[in-house]
Protein backbone atom coordinates (compact mmCIF):
# COMPACT_ATOMS: atom_id res chain seq x y z
CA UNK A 1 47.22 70.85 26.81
CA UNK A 2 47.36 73.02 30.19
CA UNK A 3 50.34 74.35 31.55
CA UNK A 4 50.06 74.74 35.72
CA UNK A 5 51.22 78.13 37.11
CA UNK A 6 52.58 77.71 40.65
CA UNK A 7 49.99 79.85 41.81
CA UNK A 8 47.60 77.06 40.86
CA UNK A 9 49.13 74.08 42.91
CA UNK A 10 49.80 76.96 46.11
CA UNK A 11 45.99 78.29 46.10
CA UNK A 12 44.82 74.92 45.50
CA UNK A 13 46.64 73.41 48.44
CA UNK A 14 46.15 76.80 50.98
CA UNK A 15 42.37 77.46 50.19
CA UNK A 16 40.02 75.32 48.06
CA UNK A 17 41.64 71.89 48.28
CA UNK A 18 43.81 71.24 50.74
CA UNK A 19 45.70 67.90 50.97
CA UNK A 20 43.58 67.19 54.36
CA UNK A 21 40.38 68.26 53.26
CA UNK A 22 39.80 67.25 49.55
CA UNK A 23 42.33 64.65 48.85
CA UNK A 24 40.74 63.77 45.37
CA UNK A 25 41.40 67.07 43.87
CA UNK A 26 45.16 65.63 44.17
CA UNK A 27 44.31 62.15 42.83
CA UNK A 28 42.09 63.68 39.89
CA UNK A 29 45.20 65.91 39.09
CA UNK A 30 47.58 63.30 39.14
CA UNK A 31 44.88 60.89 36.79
CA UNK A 32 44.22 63.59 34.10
CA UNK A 33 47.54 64.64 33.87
CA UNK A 34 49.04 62.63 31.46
CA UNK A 35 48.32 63.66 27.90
CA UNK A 36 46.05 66.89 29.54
CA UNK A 37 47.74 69.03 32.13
CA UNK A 38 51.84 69.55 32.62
CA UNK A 39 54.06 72.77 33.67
CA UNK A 40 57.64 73.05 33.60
CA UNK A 41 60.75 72.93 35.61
CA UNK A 42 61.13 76.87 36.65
CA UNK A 43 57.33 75.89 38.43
CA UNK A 44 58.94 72.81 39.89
CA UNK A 45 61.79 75.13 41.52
CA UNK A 46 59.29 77.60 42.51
CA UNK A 47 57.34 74.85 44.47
CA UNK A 48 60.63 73.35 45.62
CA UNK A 49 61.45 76.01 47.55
CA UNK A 50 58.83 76.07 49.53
CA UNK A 51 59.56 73.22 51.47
CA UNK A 52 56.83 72.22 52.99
CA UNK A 53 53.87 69.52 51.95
CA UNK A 54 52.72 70.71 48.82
CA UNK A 55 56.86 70.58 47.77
CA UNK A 56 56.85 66.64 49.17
CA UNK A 57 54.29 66.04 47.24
CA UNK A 58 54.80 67.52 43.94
CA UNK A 59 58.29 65.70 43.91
CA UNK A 60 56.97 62.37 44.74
CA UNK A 61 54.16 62.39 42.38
CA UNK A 62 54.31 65.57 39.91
CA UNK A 63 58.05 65.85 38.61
CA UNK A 64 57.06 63.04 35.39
CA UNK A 65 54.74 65.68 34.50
CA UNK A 66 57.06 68.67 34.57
CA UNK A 67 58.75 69.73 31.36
CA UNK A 68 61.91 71.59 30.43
CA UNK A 69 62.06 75.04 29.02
CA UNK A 70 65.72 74.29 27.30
CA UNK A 71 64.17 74.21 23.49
CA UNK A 72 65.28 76.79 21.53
CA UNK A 73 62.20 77.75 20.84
CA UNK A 74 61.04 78.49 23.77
CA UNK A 75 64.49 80.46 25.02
CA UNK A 76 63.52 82.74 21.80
CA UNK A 77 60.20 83.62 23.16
CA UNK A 78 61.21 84.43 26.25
CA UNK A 79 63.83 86.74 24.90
CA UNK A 80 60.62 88.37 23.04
CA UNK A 81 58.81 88.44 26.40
CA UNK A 82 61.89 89.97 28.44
CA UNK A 83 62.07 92.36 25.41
CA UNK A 84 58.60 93.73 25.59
CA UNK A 85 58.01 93.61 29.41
CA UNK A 86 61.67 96.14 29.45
CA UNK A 87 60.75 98.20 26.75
CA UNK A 88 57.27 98.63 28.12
CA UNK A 89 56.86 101.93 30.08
CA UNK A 90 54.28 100.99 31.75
CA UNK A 91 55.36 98.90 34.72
CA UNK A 92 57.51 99.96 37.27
CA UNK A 93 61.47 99.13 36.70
CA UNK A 94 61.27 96.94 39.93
CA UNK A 95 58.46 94.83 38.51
CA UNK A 96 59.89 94.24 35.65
CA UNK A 97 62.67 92.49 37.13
CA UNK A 98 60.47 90.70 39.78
CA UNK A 99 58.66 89.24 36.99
CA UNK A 100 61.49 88.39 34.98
CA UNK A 101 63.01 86.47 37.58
CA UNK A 102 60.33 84.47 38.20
CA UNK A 103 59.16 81.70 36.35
CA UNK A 104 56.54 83.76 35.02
CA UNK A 105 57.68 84.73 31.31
CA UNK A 106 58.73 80.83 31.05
CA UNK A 107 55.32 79.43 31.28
CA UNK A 108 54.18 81.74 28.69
CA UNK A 109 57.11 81.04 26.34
CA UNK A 110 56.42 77.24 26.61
CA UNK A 111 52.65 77.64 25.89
CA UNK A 112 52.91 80.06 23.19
CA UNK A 113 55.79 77.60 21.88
CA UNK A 114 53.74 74.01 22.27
CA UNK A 115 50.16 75.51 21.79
CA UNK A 116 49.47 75.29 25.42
CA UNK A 117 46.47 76.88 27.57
CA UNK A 118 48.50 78.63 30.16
CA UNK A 119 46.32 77.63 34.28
CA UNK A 120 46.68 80.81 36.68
CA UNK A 121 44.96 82.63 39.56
CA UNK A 122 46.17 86.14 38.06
CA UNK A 123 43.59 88.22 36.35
CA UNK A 124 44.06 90.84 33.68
CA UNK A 125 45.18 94.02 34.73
CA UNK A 126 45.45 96.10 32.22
CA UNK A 127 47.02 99.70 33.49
CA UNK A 128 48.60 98.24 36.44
CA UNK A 129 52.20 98.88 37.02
CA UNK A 130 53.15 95.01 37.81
CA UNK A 131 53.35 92.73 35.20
CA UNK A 132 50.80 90.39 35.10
CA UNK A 133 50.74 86.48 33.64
CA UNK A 134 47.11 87.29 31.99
CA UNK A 135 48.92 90.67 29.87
CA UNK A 136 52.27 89.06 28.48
CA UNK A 137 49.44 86.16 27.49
CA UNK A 138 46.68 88.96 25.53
CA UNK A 139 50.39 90.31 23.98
CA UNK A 140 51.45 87.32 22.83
CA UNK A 141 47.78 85.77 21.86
CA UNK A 142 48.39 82.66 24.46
CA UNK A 143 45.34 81.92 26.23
CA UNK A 144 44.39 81.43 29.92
CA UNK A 145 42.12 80.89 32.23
CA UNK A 146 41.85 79.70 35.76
CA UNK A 147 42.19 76.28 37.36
CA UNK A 148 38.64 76.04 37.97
CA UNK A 149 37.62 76.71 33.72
CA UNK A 150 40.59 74.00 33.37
CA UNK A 151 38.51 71.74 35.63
CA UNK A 152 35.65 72.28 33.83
CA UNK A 153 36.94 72.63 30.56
CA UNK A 154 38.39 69.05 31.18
CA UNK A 155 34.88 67.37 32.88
CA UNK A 156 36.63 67.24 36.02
CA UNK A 157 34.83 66.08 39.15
CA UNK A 158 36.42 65.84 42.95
């Protein structure tokens, strides 16, 4: 199962397949979901609040395929997540909190919890003083990969 960063649905509907220009992608996505690709409802905020057409969209055709992050599972990884990204002195105090916010550490803690390929744009950045998707993932032995090794991973064609 993959488990959609925001990131994913944004680039996807800014740069490589806009709604207007490659309509399948959004058809494909919304076929092979079901039993294959999900995320969960701090993504669904994040995309909410952008309030524009990917937002209308996602709400009238994504939200069966968004998940809650309630289990207590998953609220027990995260607390190992916010754990190690505070106690780690490598990233700057104010990116620890950005990241925190966000619904970053959630996606991990629901794919390390359900077994789940995590889908993002971010790379690894190992050194850097953010906090990156791709690290917490390596710390936590959660894979990831990109939206277009999902795609390909899955026999996807648009």
């Amino acid at each position: 199962m993959y488990v959609l960063d925001s990131n994913t649905f944004i680039e996807a509907k800014n740069r490589y397949y806009g709604f207007d220009i490659v309509p399948s992608f959004w058809n494909k996505l919304l076929e092979i979901s079901p039993g294959n690709i999900l995320t969960i409802k701090p993504i669904e905020s994040e995309i909410m609040a952008g309030h524009d057409e990917l937002s209308t969209w996602f709400e009238s055709n994504y939200t069966i395929n968004t998940y809650s992050v309630d289990a207590t599972e998953v609220q027990q990884v995260f607390a190992d997540i916010s754990r190690y990204v505070t106690r780690n002195a490598q990233y700057k105090d104010s990116e620890k909190v950005r990241f925190l916010s966000k619904a970053d550490p959630w996606i991990i803690a629901y794919a390390h919890v359900n077994n789940c390929v995590v889908v993002t744009h971010e790379i690894l950045a190992p050194g850097s003083k953010k906090v990156k998707i791709p690290d917490v993932c390596q710390f936590l032995n959660v894979q990831y990969i990109n939206v277009f090794e999902m795609l390909r991973e899955l026999h996807i064609r648009i």
